[in-house]
N, C-alpha and C. Protein backbone atom coordinates (compact mmCIF):
# COMPACT_ATOMS: atom_id res chain seq x y z
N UNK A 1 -32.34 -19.91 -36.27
CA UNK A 1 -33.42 -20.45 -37.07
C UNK A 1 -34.70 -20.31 -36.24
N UNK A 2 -35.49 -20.14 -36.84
CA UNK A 2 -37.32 -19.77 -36.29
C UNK A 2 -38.32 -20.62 -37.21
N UNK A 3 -38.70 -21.61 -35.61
CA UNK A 3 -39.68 -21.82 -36.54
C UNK A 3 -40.92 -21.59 -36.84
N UNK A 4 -41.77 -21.91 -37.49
CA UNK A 4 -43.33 -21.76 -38.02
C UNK A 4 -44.01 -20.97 -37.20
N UNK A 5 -44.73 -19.99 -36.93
CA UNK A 5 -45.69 -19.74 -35.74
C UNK A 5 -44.77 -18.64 -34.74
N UNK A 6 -43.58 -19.08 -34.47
CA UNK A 6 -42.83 -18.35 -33.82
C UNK A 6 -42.93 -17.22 -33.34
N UNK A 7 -43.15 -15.97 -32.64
CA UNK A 7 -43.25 -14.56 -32.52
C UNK A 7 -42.23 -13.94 -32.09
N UNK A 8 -40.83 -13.58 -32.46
CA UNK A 8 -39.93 -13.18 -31.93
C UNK A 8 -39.99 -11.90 -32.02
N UNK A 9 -39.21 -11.18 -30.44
CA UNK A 9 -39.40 -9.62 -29.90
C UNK A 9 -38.38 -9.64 -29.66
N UNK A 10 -37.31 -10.54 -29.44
CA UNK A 10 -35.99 -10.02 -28.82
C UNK A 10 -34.99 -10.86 -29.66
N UNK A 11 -33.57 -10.40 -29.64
CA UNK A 11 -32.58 -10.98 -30.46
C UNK A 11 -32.69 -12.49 -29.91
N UNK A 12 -32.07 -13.55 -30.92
CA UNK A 12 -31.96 -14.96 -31.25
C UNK A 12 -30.37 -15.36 -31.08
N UNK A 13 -29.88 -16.17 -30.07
CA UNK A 13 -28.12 -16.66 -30.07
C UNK A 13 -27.65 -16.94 -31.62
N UNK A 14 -27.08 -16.58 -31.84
CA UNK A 14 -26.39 -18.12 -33.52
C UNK A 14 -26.62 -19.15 -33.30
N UNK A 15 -26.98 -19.89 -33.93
CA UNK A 15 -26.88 -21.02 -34.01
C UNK A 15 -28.15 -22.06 -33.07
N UNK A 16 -29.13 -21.14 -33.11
CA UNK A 16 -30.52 -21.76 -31.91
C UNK A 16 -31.26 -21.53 -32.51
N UNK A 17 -32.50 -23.05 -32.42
CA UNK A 17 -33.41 -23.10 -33.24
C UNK A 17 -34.32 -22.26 -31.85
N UNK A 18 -35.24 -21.30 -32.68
CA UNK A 18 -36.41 -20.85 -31.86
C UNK A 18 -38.30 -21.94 -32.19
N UNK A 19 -38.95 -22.11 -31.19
CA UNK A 19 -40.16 -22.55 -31.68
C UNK A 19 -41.15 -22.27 -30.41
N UNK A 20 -42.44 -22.55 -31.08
CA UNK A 20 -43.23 -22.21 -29.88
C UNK A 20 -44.29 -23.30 -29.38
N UNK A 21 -45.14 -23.13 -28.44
CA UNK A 21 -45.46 -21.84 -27.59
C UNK A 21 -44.99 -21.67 -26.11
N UNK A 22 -44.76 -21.11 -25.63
CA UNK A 22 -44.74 -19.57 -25.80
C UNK A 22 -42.95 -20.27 -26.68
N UNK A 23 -42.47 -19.03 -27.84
CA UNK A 23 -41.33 -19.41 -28.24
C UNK A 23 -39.88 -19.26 -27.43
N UNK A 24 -39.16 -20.32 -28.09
CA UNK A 24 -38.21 -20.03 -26.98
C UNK A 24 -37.22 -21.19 -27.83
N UNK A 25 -36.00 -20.87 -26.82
CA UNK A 25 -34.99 -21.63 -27.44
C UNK A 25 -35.00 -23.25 -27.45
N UNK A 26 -34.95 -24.02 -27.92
CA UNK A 26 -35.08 -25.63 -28.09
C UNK A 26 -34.08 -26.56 -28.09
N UNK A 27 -33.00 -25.66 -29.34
CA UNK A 27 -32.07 -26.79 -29.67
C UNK A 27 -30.71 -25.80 -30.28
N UNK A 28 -29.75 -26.45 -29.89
CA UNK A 28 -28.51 -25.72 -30.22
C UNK A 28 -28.29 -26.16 -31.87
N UNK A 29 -27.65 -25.60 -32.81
CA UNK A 29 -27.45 -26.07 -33.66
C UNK A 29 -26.16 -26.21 -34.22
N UNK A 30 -25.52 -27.57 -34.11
CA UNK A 30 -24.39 -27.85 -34.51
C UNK A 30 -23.45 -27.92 -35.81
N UNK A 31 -24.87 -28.03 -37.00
CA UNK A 31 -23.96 -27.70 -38.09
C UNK A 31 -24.77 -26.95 -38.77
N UNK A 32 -23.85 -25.99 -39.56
CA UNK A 32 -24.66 -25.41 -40.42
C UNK A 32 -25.52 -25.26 -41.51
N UNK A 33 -26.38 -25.18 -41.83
CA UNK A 33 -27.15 -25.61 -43.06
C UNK A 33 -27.19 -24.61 -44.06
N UNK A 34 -26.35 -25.67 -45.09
CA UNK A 34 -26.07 -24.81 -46.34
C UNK A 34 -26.20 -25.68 -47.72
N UNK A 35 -26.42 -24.79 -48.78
CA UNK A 35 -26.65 -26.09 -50.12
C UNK A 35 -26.31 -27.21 -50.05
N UNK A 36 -24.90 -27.06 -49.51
CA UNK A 36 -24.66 -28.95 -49.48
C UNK A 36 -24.59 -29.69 -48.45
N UNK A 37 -25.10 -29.14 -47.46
CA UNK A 37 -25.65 -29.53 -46.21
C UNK A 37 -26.42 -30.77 -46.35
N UNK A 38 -26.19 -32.26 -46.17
CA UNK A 38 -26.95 -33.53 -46.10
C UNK A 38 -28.32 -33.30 -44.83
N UNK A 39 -29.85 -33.22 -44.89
CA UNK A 39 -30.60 -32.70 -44.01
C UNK A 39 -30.03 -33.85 -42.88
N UNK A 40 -30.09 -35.38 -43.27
CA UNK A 40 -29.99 -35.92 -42.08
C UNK A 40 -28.14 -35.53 -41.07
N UNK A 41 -27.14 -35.08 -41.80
CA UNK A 41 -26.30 -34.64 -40.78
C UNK A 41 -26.75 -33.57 -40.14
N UNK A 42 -27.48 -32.22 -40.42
CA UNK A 42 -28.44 -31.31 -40.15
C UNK A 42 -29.08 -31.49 -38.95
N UNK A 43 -29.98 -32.36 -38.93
CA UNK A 43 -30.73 -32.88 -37.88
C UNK A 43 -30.34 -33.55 -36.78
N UNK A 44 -28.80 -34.42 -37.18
CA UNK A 44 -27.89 -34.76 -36.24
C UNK A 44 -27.32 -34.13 -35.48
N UNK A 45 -27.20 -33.16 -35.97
CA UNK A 45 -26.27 -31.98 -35.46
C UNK A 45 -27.02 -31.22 -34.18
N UNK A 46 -28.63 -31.40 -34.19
CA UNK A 46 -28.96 -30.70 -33.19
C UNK A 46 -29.04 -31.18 -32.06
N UNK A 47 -28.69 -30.27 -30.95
CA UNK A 47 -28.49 -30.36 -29.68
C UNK A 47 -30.07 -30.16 -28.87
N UNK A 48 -30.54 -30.81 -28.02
CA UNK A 48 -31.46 -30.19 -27.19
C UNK A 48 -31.21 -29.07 -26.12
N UNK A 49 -31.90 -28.09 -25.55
CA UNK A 49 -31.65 -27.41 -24.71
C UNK A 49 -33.08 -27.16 -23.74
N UNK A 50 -32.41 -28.13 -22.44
CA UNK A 50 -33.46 -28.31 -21.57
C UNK A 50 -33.62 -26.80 -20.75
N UNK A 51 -34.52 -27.30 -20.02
CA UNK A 51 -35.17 -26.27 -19.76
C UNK A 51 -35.53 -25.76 -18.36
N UNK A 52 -35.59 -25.12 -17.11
CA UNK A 52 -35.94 -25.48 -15.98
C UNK A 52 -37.75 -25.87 -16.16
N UNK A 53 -37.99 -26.64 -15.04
CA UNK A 53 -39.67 -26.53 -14.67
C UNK A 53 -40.32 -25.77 -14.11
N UNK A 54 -41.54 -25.46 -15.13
CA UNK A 54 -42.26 -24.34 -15.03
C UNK A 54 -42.89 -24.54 -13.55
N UNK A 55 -43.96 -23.72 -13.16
CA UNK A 55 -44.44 -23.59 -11.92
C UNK A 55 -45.77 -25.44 -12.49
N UNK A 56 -46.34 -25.27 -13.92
CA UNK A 56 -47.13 -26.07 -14.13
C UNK A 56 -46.47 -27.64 -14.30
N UNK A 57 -45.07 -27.82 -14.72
CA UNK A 57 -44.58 -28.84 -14.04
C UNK A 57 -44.27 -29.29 -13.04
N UNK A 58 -44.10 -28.23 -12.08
CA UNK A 58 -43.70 -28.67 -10.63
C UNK A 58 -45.05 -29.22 -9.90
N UNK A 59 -45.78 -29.43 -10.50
CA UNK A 59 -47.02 -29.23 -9.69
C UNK A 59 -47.74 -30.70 -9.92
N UNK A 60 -47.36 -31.36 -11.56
CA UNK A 60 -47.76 -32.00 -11.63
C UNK A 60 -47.15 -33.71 -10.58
C-alpha cells in the first residue's frame, strides 16, 4: 500500500505500507484489506517498522 504523495522507484514488500518524506517503509501490514475488511481491525493489524537513526537524529 502507498500512500498520498509517495514517489516510488523501486519494488514495495507485500504487505508494507509505503509513505513519505523521503518515502519509505512504515508499517507492516497484518491483515488484509478487502470488502469485508472492518477498517478498525485494518488499522489494528498494523505493525510499526522502526527505523535506524538518521545522521540528523543522532545529533540531536
Amino acid at each position: 500500500m502507498v500512500a498520498a504523495g509517495a514517489v516510488i522507484t523501486r519494488s514495495v514488500p507485500a504487505r508494507t505500507l509505503v509513505a513519505p518524506p523521503p518515502s519509505r517503509p512504515v508499517a507492516r501490514l497484518n491483515v488484509p484489506l478487502g470488502l469485508t475488511t472492518q477498517i478498525e481491525d485494518f488499522l489494528a493489524g498494523m505493525e510499526p517498522i522502526s527505523r535506524p537513526l538518521g545522521a540528523r537524529e543522532k545529533a540531536k
